[in-house]
C-alpha atoms as a PDB file:
ATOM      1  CA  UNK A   1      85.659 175.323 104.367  1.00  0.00           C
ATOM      2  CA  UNK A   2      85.836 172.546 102.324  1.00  0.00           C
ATOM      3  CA  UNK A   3      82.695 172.040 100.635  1.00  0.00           C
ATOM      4  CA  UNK A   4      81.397 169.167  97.849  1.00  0.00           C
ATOM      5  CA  UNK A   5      78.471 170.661  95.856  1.00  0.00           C
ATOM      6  CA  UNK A   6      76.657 167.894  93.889  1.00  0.00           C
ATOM      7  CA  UNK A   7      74.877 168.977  90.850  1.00  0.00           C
ATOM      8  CA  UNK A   8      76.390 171.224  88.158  1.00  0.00           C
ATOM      9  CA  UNK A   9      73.354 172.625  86.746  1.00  0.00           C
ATOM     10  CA  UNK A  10      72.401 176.068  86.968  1.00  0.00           C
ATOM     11  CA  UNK A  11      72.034 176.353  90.688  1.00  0.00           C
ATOM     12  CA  UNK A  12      75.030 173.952  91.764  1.00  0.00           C
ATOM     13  CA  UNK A  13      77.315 175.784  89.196  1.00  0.00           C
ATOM     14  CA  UNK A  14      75.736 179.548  91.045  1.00  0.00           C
ATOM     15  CA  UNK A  15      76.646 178.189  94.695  1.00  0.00           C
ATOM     16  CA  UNK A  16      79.688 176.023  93.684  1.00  0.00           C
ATOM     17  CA  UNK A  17      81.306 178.928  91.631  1.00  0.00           C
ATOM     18  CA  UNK A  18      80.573 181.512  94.653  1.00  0.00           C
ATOM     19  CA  UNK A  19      81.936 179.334  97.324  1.00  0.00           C
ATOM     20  CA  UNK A  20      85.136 178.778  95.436  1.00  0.00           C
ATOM     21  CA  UNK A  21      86.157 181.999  95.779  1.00  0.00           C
ATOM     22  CA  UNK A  22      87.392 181.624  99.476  1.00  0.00           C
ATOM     23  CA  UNK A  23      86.463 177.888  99.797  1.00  0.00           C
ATOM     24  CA  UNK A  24      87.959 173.951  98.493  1.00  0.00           C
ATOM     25  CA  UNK A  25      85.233 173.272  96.209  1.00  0.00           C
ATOM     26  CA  UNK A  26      84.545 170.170  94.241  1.00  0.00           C
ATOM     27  CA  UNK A  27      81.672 170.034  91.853  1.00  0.00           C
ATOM     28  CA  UNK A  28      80.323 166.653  90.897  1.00  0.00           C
ATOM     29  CA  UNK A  29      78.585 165.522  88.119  1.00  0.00           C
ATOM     30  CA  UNK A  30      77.853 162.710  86.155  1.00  0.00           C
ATOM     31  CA  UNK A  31      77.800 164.757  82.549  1.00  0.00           C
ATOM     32  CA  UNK A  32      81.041 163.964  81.005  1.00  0.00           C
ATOM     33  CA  UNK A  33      81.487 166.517  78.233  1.00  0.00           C
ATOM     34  CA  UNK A  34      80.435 169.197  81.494  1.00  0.00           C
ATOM     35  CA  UNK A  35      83.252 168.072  83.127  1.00  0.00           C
ATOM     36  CA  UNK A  36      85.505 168.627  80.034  1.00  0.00           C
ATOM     37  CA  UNK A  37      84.445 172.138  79.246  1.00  0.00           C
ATOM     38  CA  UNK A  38      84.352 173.507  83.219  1.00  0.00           C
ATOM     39  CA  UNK A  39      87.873 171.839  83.462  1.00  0.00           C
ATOM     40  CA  UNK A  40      89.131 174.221  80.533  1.00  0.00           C
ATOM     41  CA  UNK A  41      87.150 176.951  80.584  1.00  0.00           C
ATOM     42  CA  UNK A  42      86.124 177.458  83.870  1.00  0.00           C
ATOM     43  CA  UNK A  43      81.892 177.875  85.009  1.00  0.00           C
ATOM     44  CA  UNK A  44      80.831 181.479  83.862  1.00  0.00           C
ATOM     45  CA  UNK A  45      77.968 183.150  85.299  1.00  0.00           C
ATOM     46  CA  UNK A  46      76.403 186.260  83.918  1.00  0.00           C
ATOM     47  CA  UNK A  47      75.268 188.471  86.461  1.00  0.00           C
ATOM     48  CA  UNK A  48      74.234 191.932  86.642  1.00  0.00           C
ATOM     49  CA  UNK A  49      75.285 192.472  82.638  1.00  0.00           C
ATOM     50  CA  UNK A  50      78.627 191.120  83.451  1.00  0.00           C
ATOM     51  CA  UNK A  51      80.483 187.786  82.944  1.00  0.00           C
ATOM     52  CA  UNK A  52      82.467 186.166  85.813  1.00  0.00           C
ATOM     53  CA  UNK A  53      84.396 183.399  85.738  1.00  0.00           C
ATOM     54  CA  UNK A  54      84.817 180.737  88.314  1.00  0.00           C
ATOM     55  CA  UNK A  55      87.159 177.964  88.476  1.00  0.00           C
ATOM     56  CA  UNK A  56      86.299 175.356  91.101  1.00  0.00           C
ATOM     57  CA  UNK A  57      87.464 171.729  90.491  1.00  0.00           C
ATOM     58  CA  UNK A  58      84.904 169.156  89.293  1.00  0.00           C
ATOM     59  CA  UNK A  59      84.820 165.721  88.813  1.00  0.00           C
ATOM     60  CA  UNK A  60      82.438 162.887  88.758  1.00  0.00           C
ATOM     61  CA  UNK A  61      83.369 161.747  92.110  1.00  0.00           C
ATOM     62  CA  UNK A  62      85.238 162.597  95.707  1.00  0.00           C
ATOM     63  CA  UNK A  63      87.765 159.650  95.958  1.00  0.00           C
ATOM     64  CA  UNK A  64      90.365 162.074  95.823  1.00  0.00           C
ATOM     65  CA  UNK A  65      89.125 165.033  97.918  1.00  0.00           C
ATOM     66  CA  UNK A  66      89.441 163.788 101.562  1.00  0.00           C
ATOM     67  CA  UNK A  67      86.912 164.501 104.049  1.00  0.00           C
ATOM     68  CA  UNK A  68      84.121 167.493 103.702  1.00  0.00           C
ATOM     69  CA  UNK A  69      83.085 169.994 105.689  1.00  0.00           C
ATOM     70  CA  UNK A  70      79.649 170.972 103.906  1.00  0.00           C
ATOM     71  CA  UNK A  71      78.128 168.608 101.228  1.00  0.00           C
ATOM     72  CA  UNK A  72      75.529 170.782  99.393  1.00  0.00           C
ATOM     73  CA  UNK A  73      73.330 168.844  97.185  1.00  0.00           C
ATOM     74  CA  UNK A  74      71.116 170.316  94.271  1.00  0.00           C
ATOM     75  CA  UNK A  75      70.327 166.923  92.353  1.00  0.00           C
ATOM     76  CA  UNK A  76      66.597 166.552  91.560  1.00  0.00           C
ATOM     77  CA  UNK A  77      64.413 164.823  94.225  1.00  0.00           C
ATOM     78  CA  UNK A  78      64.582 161.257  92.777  1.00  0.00           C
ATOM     79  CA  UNK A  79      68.518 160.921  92.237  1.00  0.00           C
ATOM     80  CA  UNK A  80      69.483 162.145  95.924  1.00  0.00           C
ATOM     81  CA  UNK A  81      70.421 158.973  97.046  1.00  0.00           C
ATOM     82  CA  UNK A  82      72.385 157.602  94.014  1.00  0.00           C
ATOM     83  CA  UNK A  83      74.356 161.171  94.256  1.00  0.00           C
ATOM     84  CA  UNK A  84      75.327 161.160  98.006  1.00  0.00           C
ATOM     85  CA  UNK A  85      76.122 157.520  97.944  1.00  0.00           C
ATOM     86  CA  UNK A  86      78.690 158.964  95.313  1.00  0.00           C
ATOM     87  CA  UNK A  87      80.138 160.974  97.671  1.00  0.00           C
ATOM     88  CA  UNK A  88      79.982 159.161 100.782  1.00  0.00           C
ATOM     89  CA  UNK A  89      83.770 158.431 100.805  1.00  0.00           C
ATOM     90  CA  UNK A  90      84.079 162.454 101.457  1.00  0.00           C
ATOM     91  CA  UNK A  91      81.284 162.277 104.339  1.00  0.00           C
ATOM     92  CA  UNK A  92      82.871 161.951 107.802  1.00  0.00           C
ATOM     93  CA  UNK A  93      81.742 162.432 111.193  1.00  0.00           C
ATOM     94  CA  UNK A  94      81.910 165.973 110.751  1.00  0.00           C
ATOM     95  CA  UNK A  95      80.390 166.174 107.570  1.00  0.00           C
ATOM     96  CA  UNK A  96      77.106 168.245 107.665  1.00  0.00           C
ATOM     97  CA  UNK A  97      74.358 167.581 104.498  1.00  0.00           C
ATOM     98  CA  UNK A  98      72.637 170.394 103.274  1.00  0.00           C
ATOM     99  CA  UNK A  99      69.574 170.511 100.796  1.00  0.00           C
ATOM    100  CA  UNK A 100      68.111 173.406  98.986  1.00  0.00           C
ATOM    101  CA  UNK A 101      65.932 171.522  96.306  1.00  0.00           C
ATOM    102  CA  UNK A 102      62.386 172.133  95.675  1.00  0.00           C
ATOM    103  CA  UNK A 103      59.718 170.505  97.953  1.00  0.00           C
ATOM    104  CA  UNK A 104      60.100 169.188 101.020  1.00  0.00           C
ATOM    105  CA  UNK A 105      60.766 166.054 103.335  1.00  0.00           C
ATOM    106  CA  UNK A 106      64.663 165.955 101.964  1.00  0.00           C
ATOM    107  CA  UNK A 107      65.807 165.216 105.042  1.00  0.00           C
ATOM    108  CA  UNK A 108      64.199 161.648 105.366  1.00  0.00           C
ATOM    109  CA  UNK A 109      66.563 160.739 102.718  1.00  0.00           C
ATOM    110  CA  UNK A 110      69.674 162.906 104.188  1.00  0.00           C
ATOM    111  CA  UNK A 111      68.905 161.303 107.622  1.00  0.00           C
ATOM    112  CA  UNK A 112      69.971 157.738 105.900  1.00  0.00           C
ATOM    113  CA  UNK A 113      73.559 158.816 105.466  1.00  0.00           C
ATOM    114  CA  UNK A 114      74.509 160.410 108.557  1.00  0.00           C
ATOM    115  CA  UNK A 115      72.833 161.503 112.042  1.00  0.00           C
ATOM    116  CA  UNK A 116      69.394 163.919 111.671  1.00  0.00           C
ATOM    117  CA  UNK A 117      71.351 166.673 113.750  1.00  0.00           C
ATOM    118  CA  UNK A 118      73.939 166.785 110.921  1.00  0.00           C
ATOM    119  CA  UNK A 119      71.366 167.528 108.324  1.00  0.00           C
ATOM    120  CA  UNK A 120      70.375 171.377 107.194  1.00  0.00           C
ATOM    121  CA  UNK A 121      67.354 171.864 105.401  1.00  0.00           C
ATOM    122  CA  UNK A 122      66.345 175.320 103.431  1.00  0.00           C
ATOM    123  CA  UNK A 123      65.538 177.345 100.630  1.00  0.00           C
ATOM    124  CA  UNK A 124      67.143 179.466  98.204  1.00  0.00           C
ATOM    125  CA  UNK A 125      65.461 182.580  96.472  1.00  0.00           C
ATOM    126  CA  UNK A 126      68.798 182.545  94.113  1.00  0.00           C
ATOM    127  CA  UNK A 127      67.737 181.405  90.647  1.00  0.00           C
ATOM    128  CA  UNK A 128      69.332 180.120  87.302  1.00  0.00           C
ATOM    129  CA  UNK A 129      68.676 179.320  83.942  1.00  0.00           C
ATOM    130  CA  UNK A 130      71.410 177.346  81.723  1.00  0.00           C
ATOM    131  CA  UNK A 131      72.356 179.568  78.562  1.00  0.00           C
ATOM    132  CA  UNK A 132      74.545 176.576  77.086  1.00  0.00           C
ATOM    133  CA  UNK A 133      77.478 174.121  78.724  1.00  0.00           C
ATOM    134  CA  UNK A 134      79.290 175.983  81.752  1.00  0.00           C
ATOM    135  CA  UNK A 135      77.525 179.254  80.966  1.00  0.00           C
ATOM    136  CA  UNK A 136      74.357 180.155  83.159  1.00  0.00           C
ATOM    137  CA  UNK A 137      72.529 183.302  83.148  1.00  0.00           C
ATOM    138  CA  UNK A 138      72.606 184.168  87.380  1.00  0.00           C
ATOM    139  CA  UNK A 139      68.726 186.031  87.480  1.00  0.00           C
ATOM    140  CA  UNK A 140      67.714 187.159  90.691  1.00  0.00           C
ATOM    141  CA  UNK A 141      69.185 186.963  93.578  1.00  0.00           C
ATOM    142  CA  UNK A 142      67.937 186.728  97.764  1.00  0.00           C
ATOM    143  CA  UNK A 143      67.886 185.005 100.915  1.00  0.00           C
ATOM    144  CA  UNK A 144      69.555 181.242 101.194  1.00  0.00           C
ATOM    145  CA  UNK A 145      67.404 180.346 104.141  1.00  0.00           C
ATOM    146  CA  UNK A 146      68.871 177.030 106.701  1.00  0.00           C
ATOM    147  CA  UNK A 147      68.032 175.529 109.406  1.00  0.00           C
ATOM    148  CA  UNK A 148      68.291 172.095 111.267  1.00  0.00           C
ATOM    149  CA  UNK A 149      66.436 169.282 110.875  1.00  0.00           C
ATOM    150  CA  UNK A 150      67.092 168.456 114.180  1.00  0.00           C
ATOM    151  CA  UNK A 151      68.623 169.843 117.228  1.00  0.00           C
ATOM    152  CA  UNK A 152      69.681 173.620 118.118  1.00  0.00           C
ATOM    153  CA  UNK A 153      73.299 173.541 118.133  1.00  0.00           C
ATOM    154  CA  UNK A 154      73.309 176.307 115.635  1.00  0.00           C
ATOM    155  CA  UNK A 155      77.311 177.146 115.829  1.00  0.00           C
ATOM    156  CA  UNK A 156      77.185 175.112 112.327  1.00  0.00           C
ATOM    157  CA  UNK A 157      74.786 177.500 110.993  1.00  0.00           C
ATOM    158  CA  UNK A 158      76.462 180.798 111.920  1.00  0.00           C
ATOM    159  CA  UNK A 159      79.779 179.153 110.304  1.00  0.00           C
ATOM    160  CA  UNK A 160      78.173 178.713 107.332  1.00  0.00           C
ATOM    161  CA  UNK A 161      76.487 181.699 106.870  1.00  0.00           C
ATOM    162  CA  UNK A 162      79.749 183.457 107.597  1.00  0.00           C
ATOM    163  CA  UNK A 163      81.265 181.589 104.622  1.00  0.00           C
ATOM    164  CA  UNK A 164      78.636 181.882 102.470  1.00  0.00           C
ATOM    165  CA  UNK A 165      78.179 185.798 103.396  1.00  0.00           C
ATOM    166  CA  UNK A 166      81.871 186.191 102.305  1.00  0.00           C
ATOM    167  CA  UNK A 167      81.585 184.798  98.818  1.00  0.00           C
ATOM    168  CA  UNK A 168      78.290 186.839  98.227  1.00  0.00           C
ATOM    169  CA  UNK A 169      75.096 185.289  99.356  1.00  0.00           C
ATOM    170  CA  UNK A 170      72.717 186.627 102.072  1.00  0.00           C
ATOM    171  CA  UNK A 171      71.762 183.815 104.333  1.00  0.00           C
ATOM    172  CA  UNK A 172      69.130 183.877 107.051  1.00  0.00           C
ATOM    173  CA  UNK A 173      69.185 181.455 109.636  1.00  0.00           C
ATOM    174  CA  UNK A 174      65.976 179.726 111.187  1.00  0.00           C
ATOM    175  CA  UNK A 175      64.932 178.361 114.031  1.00  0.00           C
ATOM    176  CA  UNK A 176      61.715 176.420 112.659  1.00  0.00           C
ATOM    177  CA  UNK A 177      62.943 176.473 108.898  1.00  0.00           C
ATOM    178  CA  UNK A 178      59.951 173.351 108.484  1.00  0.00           C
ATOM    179  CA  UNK A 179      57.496 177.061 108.263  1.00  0.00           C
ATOM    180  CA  UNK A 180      59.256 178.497 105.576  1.00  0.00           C
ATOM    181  CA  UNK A 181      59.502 175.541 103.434  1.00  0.00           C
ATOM    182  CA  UNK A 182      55.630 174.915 103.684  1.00  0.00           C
ATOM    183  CA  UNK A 183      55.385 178.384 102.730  1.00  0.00           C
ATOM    184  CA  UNK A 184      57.186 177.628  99.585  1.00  0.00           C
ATOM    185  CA  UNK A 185      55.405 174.322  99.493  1.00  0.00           C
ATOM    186  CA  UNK A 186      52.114 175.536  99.388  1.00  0.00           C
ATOM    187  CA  UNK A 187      52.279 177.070  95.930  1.00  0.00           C
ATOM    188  CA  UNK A 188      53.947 174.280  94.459  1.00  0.00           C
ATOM    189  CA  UNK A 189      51.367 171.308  95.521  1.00  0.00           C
ATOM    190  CA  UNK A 190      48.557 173.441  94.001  1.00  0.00           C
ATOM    191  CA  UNK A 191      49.655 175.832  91.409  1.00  0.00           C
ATOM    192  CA  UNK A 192      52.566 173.500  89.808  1.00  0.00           C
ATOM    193  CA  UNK A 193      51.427 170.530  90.023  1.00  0.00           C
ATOM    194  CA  UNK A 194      47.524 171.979  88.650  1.00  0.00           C
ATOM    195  CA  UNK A 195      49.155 173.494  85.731  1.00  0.00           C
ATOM    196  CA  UNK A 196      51.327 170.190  84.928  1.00  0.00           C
ATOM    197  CA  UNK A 197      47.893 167.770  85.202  1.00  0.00           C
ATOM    198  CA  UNK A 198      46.147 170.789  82.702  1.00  0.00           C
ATOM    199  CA  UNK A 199      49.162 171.628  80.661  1.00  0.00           C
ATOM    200  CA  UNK A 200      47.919 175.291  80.959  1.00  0.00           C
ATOM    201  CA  UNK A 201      50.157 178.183  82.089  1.00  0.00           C
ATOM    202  CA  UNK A 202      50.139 179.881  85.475  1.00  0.00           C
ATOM    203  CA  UNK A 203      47.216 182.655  84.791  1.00  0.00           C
ATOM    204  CA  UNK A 204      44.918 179.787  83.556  1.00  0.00           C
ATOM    205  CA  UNK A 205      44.357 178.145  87.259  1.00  0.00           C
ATOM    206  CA  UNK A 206      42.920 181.245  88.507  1.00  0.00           C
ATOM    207  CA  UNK A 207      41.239 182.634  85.416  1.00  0.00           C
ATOM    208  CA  UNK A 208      39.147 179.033  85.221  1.00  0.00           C
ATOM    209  CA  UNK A 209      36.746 178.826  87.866  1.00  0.00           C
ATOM    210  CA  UNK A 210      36.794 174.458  87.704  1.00  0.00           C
ATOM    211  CA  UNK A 211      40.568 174.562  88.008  1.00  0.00           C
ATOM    212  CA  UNK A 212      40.973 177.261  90.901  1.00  0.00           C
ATOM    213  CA  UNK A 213      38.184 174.994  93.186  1.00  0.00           C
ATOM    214  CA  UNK A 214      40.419 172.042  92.460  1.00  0.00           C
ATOM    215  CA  UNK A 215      43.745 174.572  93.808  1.00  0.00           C
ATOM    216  CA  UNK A 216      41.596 175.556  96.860  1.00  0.00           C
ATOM    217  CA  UNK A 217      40.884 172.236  97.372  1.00  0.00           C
ATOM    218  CA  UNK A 218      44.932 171.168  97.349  1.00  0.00           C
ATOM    219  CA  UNK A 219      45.337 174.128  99.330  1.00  0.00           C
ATOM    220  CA  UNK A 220      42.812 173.353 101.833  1.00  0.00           C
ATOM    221  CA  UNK A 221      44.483 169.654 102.612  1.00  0.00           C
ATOM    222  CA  UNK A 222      47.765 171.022 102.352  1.00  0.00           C
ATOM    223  CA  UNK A 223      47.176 173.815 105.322  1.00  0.00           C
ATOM    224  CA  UNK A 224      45.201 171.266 107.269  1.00  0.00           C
ATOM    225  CA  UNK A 225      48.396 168.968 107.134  1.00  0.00           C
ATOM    226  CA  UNK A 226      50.790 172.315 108.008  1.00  0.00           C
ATOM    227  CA  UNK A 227      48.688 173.010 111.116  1.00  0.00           C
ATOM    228  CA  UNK A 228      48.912 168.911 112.472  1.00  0.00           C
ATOM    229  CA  UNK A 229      52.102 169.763 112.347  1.00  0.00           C
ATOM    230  CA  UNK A 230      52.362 172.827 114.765  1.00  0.00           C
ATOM    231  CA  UNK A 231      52.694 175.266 112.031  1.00  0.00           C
ATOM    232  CA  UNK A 232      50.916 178.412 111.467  1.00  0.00           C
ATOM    233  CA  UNK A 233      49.013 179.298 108.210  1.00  0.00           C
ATOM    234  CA  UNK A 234      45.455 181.037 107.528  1.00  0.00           C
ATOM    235  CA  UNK A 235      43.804 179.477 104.667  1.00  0.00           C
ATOM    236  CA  UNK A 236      42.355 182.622 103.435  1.00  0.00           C
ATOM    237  CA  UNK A 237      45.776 184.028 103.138  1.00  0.00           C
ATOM    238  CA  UNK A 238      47.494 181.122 101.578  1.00  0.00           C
ATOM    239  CA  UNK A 239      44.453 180.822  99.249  1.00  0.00           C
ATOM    240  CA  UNK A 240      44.784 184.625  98.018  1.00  0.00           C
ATOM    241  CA  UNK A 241      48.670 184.569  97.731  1.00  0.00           C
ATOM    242  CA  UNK A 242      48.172 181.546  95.058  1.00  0.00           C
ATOM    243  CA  UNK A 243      45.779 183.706  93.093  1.00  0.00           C
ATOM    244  CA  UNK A 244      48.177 186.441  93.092  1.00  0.00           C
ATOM    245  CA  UNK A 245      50.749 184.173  91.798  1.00  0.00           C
ATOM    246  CA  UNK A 246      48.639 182.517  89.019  1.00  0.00           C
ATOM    247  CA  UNK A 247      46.982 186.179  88.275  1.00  0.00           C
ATOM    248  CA  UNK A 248      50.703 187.640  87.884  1.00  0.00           C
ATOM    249  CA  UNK A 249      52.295 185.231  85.787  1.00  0.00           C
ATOM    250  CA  UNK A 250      50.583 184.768  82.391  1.00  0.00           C
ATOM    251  CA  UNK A 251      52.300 183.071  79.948  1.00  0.00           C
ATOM    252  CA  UNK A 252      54.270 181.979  82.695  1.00  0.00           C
ATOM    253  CA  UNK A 253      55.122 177.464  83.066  1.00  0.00           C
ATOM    254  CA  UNK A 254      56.221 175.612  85.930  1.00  0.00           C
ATOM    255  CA  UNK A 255      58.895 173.369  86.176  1.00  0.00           C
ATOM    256  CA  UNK A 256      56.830 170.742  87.208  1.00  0.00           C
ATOM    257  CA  UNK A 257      55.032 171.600  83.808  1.00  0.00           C
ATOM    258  CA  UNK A 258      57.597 171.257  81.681  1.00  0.00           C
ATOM    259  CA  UNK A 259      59.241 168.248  82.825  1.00  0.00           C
ATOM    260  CA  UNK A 260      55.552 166.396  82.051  1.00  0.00           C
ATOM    261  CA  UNK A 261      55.559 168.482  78.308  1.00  0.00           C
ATOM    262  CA  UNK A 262      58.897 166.904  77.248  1.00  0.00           C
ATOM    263  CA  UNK A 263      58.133 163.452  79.015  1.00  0.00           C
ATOM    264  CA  UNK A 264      60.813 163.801  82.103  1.00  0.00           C
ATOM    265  CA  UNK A 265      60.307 162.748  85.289  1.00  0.00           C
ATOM    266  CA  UNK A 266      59.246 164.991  87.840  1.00  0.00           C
ATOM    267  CA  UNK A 267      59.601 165.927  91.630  1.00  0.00           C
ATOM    268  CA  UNK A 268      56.206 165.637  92.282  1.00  0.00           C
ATOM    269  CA  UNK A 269      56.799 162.895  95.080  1.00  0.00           C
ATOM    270  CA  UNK A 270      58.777 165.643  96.973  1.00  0.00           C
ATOM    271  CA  UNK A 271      55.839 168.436  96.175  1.00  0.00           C
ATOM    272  CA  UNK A 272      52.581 167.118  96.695  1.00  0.00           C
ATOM    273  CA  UNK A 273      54.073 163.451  97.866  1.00  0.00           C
ATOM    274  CA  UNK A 274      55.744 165.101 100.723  1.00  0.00           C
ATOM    275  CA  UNK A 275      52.013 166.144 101.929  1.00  0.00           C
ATOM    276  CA  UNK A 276      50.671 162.753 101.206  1.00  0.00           C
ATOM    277  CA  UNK A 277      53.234 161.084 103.431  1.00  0.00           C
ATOM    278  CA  UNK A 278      53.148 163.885 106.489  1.00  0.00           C
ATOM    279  CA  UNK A 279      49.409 163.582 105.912  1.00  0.00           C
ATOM    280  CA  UNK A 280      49.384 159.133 106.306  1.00  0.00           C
ATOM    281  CA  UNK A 281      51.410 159.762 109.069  1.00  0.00           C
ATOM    282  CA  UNK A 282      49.404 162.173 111.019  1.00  0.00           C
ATOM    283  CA  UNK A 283      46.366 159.955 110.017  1.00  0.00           C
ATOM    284  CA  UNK A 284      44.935 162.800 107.964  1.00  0.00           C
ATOM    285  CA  UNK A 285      42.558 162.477 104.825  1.00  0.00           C
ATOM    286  CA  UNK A 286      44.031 164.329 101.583  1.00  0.00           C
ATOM    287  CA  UNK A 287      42.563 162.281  98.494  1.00  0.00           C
ATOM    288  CA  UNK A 288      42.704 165.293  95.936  1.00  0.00           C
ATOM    289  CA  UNK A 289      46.778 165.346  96.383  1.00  0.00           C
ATOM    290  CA  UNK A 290      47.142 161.640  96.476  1.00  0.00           C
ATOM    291  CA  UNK A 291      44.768 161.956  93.024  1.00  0.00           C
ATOM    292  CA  UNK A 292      47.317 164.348  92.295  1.00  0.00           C
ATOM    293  CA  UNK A 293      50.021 162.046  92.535  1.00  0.00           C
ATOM    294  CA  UNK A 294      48.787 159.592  90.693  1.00  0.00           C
ATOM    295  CA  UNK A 295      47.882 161.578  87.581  1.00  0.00           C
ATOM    296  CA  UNK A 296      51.409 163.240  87.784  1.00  0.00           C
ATOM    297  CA  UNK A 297      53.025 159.648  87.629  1.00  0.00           C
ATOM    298  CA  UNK A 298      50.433 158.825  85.420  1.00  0.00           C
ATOM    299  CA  UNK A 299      51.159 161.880  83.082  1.00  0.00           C
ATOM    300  CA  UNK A 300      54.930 161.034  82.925  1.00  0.00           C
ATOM    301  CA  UNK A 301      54.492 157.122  82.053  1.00  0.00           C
ATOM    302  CA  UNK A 302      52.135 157.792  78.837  1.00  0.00           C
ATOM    303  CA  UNK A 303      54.471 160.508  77.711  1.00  0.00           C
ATOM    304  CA  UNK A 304      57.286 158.649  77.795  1.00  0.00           C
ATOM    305  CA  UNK A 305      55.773 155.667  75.801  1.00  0.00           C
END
């Protein structure tokens, strides 16, 4: 398969050096001296105590790759567009789009550059963390979950997790993947983006008793938006597997967190913005995540000036 895997950090540089084993792989990237030391050195990943070494080719375009099979993208949330419009010389009418970023609603923005049925949405319970250039500690490792964002013509999906099976991930197809990534979804809009607005850790939010009404009340919108939607969730449930989360990981700081703590932007428009938009468009009331929203942006404009 011949597969273009935007985004060299830690989780482009896990898929894209896996798939080159049996694969045409081209990373892209717009980090120069990246570039540099993967083209000399190769991408190594240390996994299970050991380092392996992966050579896939990487550049900061396609122009030269022909046409894709799989485009894979792993940007954050707010550069998707920029990065497939990179690309889009490599996108034919076969080309299928896949997203595994946090949060939901990707495929609104996938859906721009080719047809809805050629878009795959999903989840990965792979993770990364960047050691220094080209060298990423691979931590745990689980299910790539896909599905489509549209149709059921799921001989693309069995291909793929063939290939991906072969170069050592464990995918799981889905019929209505939208559940799954709510699932995921849930913990982010209230957890996450809670402990970025407090700048606490995870075990704060359920050891306060103001901040864990606030979470129940992001939880509460966020289920009541899930269910418009035709999917299944019990509040109770939901509620309990947050405090779980929050009561398991002292000391422990979201993403979302830290990108407010060193003044980046965030992904909050894809985390609790992707319930504010389902939300307007169902005609459903959700002021404490559009509150949420707001402080987040908030948040990341004073820190930056």
């Amino acid at each position: 398969m011949r597969i273009i895997v935007i985004g060299a950090g830690a989780m482009g540089s896990i898929y894209g050096g896996h798939l080159s084993l049996h694969n045409e792989v081209r990373l892209v990237d717009t980090n120069e001296s990246l570039i540099e030391r993967v083209r000399e050195n190769g991408i190594t990943l240390e996994e299970n105590g050991v380092e392996n070494k992966f050579f896939p080719s990487i550049s900061t375009g396609a122009e030269d790759f022909g046409k894709a099979d799989l485009v894979i993208l792993f940007t954050k949330a707010m550069y998707s567009a920029a990065a497939i419009e990179n690309v889009m010389c490599a996108v034919g009418e076969g080309t299928y789009l896949m997203t595994l970023q946090n949060g939901a609603g990707h495929e609104a923005v996938l859906s721009r550059f080719v047809d809805k049925s050629h878009v795959i949405i999903g989840t990965t319970e792979d993770n990364g963390s960047l050691l220094s250039t080209g060298v990423i500690h691979h931590g745990g490792k689980g299910v790539t979950n896909i599905g489509l964002a549209s149709g059921n013509d799921t001989n693309v999906l069995c291909r793929i997790k063939e290939v991906f099976d072969s170069c050592g991930f464990s995918v799981r197809i889905h019929e209505n993947i939208q559940q799954l990534i709510w699932d995921k979804l849930m913990t982010n809009v209230s957890l996450s983006v809670l402990t970025a607005i407090l700048q606490s850790d995870m075990s704060f939010i359920s050891r306060d008793k103001s901040a864990f009404e606030i979470c129940k009340k992001l939880i509460e919108e966020a289920v009541t938006v899930a269910k418009a939607m035709g999917l299944s969730f019990d509040l109770s449930s939901v509620i309990e597997k947050v405090r779980s989360t929050s009561e398991n990981n002292p000391g422990g700081y979201t993403s979302i967190m830290m990108d407010i703590k060193n003044g980046r932007k965030s992904e909050v428009d894809t985390i609790s913005g992707a319930v504010v938009r389902k939300a307007h468009e169902l005609g459903i009331p959700v002021p404490h995540h559009e509150m949420a929203v707001s402080l987040i942006h908030a948040l990341e404009n004073v820190r930056r000036s």
